[in-house]
Protein backbone atom coordinates (compact mmCIF):
# COMPACT_ATOMS: atom_id res chain seq x y z
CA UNK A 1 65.49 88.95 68.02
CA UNK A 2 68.04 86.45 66.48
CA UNK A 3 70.25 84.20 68.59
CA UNK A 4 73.01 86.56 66.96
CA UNK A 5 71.77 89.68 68.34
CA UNK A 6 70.85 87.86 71.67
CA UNK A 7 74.09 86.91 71.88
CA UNK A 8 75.76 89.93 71.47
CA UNK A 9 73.54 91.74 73.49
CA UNK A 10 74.26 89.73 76.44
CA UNK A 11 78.00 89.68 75.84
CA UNK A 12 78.52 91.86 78.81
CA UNK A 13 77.08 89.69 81.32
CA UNK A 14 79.07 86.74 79.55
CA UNK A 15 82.02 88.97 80.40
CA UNK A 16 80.76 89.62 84.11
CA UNK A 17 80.88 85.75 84.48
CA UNK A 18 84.42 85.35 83.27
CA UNK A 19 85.48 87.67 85.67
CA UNK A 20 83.61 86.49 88.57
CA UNK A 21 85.51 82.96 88.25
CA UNK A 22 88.82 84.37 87.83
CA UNK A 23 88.26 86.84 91.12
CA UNK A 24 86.89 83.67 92.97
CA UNK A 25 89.87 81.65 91.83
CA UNK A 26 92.18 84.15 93.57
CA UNK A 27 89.74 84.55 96.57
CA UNK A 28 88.75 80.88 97.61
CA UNK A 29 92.01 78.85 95.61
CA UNK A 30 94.72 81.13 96.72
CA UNK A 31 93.30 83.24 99.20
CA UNK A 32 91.92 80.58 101.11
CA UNK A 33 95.08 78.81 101.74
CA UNK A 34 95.82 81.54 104.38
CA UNK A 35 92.19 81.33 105.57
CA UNK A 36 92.68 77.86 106.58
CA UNK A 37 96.17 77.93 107.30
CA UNK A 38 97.04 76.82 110.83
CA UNK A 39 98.97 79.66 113.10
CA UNK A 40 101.70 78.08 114.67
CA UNK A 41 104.47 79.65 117.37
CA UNK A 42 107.80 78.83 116.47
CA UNK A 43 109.43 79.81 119.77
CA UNK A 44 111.84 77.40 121.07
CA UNK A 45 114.41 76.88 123.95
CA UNK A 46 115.80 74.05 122.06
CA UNK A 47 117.07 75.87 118.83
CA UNK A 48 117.91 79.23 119.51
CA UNK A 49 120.75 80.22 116.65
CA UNK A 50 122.63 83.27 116.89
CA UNK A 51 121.06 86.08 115.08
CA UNK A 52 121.74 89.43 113.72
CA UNK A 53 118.97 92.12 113.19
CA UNK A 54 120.14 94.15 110.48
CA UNK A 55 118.08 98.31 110.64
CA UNK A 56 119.14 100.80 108.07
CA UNK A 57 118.33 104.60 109.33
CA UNK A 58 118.42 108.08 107.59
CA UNK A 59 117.12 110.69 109.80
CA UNK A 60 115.48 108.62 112.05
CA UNK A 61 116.64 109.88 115.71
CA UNK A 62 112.86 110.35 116.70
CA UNK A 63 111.90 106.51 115.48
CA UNK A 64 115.16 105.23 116.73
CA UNK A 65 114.72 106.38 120.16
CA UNK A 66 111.31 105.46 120.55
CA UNK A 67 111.22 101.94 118.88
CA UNK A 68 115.05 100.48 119.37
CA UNK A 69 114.57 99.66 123.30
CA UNK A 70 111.77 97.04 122.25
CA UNK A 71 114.42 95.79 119.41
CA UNK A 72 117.86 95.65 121.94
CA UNK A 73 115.23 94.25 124.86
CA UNK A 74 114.18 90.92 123.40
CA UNK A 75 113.73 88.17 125.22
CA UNK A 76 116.30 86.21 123.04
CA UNK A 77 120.27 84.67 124.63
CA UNK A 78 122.49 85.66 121.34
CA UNK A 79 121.81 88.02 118.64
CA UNK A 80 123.10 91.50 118.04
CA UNK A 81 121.54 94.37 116.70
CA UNK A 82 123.22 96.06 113.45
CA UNK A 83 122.23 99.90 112.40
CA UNK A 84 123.39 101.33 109.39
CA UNK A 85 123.43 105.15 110.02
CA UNK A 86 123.09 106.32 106.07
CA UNK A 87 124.18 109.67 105.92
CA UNK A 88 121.53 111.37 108.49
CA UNK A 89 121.64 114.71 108.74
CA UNK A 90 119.92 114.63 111.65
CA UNK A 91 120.58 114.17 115.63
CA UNK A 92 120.72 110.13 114.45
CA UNK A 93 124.39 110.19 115.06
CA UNK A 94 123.78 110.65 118.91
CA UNK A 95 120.84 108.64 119.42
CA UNK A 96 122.90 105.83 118.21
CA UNK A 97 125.81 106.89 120.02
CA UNK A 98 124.09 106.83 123.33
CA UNK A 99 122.52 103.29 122.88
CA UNK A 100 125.72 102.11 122.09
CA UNK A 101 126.85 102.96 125.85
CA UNK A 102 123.83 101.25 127.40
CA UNK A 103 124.36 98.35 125.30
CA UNK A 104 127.99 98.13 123.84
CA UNK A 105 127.89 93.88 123.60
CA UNK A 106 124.60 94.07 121.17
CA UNK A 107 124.39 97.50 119.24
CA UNK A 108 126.67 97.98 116.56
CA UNK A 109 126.71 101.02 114.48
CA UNK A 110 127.30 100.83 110.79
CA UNK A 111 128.21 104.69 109.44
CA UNK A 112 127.97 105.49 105.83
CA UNK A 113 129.41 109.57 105.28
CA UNK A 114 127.90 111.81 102.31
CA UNK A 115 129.90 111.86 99.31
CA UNK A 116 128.79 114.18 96.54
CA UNK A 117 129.67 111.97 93.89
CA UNK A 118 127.66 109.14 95.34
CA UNK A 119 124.00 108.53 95.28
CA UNK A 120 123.10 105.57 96.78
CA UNK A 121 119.53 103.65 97.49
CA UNK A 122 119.08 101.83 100.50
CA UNK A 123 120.30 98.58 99.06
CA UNK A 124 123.81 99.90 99.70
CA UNK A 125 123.31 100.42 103.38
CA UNK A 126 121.76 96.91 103.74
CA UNK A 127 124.66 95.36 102.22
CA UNK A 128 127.01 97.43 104.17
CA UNK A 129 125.03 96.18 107.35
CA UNK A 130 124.74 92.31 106.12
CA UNK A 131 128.37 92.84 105.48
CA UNK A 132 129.03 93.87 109.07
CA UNK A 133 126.22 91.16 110.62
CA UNK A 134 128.52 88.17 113.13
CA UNK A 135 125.74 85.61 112.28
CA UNK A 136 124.37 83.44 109.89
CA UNK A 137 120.60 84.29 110.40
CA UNK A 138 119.37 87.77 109.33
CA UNK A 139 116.21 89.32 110.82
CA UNK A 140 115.34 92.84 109.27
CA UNK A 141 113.11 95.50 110.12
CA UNK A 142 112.74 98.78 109.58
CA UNK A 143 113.98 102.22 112.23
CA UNK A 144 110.00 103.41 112.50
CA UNK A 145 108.92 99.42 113.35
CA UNK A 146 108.43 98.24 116.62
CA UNK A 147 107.62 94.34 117.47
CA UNK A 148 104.86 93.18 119.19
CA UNK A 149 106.30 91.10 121.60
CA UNK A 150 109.55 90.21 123.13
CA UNK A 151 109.38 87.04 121.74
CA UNK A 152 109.52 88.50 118.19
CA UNK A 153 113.13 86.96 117.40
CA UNK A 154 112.12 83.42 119.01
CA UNK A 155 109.32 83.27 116.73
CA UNK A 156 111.68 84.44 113.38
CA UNK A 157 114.59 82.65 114.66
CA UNK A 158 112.15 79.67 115.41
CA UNK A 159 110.60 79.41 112.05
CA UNK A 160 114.17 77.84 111.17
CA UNK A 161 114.59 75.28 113.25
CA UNK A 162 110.61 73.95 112.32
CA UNK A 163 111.12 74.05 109.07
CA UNK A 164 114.35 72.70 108.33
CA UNK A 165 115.98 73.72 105.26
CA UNK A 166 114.32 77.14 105.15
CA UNK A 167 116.11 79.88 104.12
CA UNK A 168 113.73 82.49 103.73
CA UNK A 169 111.03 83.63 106.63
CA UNK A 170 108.36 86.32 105.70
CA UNK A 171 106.56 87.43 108.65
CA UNK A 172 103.72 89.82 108.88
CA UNK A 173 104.22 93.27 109.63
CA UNK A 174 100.70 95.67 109.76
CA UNK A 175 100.77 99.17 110.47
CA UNK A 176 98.86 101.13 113.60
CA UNK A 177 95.82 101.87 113.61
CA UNK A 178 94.71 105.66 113.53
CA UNK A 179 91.62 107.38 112.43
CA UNK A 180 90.54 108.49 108.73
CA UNK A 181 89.66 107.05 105.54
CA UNK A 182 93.39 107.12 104.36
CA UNK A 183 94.96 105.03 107.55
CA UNK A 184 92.16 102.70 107.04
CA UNK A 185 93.33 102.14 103.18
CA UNK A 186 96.68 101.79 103.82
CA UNK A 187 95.77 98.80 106.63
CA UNK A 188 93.59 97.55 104.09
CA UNK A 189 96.41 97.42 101.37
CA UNK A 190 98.88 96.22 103.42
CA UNK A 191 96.34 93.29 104.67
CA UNK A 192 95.89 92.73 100.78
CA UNK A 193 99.21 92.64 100.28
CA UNK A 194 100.00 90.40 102.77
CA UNK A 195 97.20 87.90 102.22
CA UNK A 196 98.41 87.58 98.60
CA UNK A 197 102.75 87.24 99.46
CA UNK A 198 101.42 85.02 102.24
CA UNK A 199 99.56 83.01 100.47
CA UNK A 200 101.38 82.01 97.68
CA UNK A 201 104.15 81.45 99.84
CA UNK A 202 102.00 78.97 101.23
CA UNK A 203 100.97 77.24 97.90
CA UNK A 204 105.27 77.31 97.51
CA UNK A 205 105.26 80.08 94.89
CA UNK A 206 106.81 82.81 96.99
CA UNK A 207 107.05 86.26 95.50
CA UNK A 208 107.66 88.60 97.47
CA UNK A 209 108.16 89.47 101.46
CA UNK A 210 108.16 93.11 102.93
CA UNK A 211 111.46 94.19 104.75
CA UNK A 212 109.59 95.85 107.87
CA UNK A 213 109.64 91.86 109.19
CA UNK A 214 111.67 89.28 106.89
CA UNK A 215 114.41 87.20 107.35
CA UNK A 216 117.17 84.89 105.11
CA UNK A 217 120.46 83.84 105.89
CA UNK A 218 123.60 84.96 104.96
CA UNK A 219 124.43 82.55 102.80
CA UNK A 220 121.73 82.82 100.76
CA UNK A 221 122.39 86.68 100.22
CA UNK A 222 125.99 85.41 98.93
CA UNK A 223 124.97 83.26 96.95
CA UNK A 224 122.24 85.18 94.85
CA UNK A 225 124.55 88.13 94.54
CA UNK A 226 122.71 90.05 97.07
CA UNK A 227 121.10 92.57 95.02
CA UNK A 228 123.12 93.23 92.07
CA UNK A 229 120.36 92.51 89.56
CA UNK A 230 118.10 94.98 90.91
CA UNK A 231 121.01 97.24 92.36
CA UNK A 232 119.83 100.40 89.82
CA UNK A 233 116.21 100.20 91.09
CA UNK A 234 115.23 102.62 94.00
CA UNK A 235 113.22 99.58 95.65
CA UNK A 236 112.96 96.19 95.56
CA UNK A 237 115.71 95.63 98.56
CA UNK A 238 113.16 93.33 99.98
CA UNK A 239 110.29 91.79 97.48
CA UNK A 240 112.80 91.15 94.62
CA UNK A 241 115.22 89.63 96.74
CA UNK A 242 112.52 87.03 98.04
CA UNK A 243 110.90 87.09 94.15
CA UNK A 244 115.02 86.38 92.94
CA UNK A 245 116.07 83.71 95.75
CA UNK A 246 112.50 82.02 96.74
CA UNK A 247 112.11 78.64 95.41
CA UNK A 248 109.31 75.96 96.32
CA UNK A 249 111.28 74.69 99.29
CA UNK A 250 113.40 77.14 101.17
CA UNK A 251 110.43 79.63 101.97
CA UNK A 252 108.74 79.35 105.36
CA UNK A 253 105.62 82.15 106.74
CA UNK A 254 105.67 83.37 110.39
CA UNK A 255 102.40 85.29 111.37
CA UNK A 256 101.20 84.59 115.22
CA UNK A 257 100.76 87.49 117.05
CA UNK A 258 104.28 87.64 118.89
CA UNK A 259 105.83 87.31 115.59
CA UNK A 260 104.17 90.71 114.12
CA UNK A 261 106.06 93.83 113.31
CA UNK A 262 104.14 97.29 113.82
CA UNK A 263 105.00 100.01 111.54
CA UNK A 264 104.66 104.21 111.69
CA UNK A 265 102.04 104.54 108.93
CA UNK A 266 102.14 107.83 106.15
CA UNK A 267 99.57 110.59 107.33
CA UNK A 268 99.52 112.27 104.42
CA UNK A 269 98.00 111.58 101.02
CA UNK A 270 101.35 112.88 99.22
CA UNK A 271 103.67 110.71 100.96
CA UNK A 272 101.64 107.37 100.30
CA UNK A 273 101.84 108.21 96.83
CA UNK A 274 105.30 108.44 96.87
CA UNK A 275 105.62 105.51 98.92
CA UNK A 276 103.34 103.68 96.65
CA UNK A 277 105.64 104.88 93.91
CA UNK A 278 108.54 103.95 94.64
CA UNK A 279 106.92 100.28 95.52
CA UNK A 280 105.87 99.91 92.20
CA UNK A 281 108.87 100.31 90.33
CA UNK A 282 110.04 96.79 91.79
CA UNK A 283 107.48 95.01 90.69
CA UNK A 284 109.24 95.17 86.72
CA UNK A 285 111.55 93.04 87.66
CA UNK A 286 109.36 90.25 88.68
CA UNK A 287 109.67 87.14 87.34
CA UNK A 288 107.43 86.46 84.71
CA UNK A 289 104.77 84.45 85.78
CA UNK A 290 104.57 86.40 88.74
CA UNK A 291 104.07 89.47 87.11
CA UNK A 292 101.14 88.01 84.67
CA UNK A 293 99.16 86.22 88.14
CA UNK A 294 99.65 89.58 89.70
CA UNK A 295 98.31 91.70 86.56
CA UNK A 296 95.17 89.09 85.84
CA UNK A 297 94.21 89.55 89.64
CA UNK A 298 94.58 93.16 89.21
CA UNK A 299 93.11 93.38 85.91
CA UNK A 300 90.00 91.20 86.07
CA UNK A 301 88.78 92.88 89.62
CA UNK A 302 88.89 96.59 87.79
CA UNK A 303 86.75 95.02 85.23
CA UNK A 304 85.06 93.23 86.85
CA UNK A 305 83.34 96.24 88.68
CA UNK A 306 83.52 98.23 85.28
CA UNK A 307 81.14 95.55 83.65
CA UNK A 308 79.15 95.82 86.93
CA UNK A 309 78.28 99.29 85.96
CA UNK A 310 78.24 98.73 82.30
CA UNK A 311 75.67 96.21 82.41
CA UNK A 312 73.89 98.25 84.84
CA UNK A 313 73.67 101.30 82.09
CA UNK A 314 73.16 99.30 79.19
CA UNK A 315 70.39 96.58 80.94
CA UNK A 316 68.79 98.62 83.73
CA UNK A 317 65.88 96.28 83.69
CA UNK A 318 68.17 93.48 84.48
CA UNK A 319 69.76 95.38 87.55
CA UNK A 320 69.26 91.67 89.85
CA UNK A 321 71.57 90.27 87.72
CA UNK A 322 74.95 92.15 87.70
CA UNK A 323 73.69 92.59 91.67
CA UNK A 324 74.21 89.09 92.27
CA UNK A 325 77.06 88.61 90.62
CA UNK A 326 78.45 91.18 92.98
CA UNK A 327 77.13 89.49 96.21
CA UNK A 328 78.24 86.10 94.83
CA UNK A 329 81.99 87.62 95.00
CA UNK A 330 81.41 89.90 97.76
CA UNK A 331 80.14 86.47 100.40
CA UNK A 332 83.38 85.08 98.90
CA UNK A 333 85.10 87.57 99.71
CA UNK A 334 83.53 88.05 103.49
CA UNK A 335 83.87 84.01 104.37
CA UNK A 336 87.69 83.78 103.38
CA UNK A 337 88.95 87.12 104.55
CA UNK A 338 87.00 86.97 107.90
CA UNK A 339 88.97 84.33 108.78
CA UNK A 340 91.89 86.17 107.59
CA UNK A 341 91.40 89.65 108.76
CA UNK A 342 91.11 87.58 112.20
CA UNK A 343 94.12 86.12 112.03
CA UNK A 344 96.04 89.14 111.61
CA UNK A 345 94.29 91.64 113.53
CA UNK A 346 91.83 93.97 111.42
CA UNK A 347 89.06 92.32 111.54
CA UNK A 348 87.24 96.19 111.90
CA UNK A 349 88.05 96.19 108.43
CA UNK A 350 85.79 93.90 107.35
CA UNK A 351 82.72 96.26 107.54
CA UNK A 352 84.71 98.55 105.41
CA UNK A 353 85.82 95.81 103.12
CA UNK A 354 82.69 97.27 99.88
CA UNK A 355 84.46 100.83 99.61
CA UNK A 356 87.79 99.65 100.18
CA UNK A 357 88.22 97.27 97.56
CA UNK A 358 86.96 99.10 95.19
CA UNK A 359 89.00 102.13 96.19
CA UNK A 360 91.73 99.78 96.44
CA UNK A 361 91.76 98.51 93.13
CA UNK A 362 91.58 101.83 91.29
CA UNK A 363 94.11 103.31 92.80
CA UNK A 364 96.88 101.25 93.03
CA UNK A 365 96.37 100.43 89.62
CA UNK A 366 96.52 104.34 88.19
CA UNK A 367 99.66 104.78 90.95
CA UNK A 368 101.21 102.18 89.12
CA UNK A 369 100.56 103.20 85.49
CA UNK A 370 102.33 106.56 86.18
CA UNK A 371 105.19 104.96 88.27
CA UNK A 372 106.15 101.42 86.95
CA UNK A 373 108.88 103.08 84.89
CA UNK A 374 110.29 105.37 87.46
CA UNK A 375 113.99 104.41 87.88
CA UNK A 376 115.19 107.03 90.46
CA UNK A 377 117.76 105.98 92.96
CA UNK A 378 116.77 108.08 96.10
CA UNK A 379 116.93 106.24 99.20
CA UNK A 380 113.85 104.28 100.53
């Protein structure tokens, strides 16, 4: 054999390498800054700023009713507690009305009536709500999220005061846990979501936050012209805003455990896709560099388990190699995001971590292909 045909014969394991240092460079470089990162609580009787919690709701009388008590009952001296009512065709109307009796000094009710010729996403309702907000600091959540304290707005309205100059918080916000394969992908996407916002925003490259648990001031919405870039764009009301306004300075990350948001999760395959879809259409908009780290971490894992199995067909009597390449990534992979999945709660994920990522990778990545493009404006 000559060194030519040698070489070319072993090009796919060449290839496997590559990719192995690129996924490590994500998993111990960037990754590992949230491994390592110290949890703080940001609590503190000594800077307590008024606050407004801004909620945007379309049909959401059963959420509202069961998750707006923990909301209106924190343990917090000043803030008020903005709903947008977007057109709800429901019994949301009432809901709203009758918390507004038991708490008429901290609810207040934002209504936005149907109009035929106007179609709207939620970005409207949020800046008819920010619009409407007394204070300076904004906390947002969503109607079917419930906090997992009563300390959730010290901790948010906390983060400011530590880290002066802030004007951007992203906190963490993980949904409940439930049985079957698909709750335990969507946990496991929304934990590999948040390691990756989180820790970037860490390195001082924020890119995105998730609007079940963020916060900015309203300043800073003012100043970046709210979401007028993005305004034709069913999503993005959240991550583009933070990928827009973010700079290395003014971003700070919340995740204790009093600080943490708990979301409703989808229970059906169908409406994760479409959630997933309509996610995916923000991500466009990105700015650049953001969009190429995000496509090379996407890009090299999928191939980086296609050349697993290529080199596995092609070199069967060499199956120990592409093996350990695998369990070289995969004990990166279990060191860093043990001490992750610890920190945030879902650490039963770990043992499930294999199937998952794969899973994972695949199909958020096909989701994507067929819904990058989509530029409906239905609420979200």
């Amino acid at each position: 054999m000559t060194d030519i045909e040698f070489i070319t014969r072993y090009i796919p394991f060449a290839l496997l390498g590559v990719f192995l240092v690129i996924q490590l460079y994500y998993i111990i470089y960037i990754y590992g800054r949230l491994a390592f990162h110290r949890v703080k609580a940001f609590s503190s009787k000594n800077f307590q700023p008024p606050v407004s919690v801004v909620i945007c709701a379309y049909n959401e009388e059963a959420n509202l009713s069961a998750f707006l008590p923990s909301i209106l009952n924190q343990n917090y001296p000043n803030y008020q507690v903005v709903v947008v009512n977007d057109c709800s065709t429901d019994e949301t109307p009432w809901v709203l009305k009758e918390f507004t009796e038991q708490y008429p000094d901290k609810l207040k009710i934002v209504e936005i009536k149907e109009h035929i010729q106007l179609k709207h996403t939620k970005k409207f309702a949020l800046t008819l709500g920010i619009k409407a907000a007394q204070h300076e600091h904004l906390v947002f959540t969503d109607a079917d999220c419930q906090p997992n304290s009563e300390n959730w707005l010290s901790e948010m309205a906390g983060a400011f005061a530590f880290n002066k100059g802030k004007q951007i918080i992203l906190g963490y916000s993980p949904y409940l846990r439930k049985g079957g394969f698909l709750n335990s992908l969507i946990r496991f996407e929304t934990t590999h979501t948040a390691i990756s916002y989180l820790s970037y925003a860490l390195k001082g490259d924020a890119y995105m936050g998730v609007g079940r648990n963020l916060a900015y001031t309203k300043s800073l919405f003012f100043k970046g012209k709210g979401f007028n870039k993005h305004m034709h764009i069913k999503s993005g009301d959240d991550d583009l805003f933070v990928n827009h306004n973010a700079t290395k300075d003014n971003v700070a990350v919340v995740i204790n455990l009093e600080s943490q948001v708990y979301s409703v999760p989808k229970d059906t395959w169908k409406s994760y896709y479409k959630q997933k879809a309509r996610h995916s259409g923000a991500s466009v908009l990105y700015k650049k560099r953001h969009k190429k780290m995000l496509a090379t971490q996407l890009i090299s894992a999928m191939l980086f388990y296609l050349m697993i199995v290529l080199c596995l067909t092609l070199f069967p009597n060499l199956w120990f190699i592409p093996l350990c390449i695998y369990l070289i990534r995969y004990l990166g992979q279990l060191i860093i995001f043990a001490k992750i999945y610890k920190k945030l709660q879902v650490i039963d994920l770990l043992i499930w971590l294999p199937f998952l990522d794969i899973f994972y990778y695949f199909y958020i990545c096909f989701n994507g292909l067929f819904n990058r493009n989509s530029k409906k404006t239905t609420w979200s």
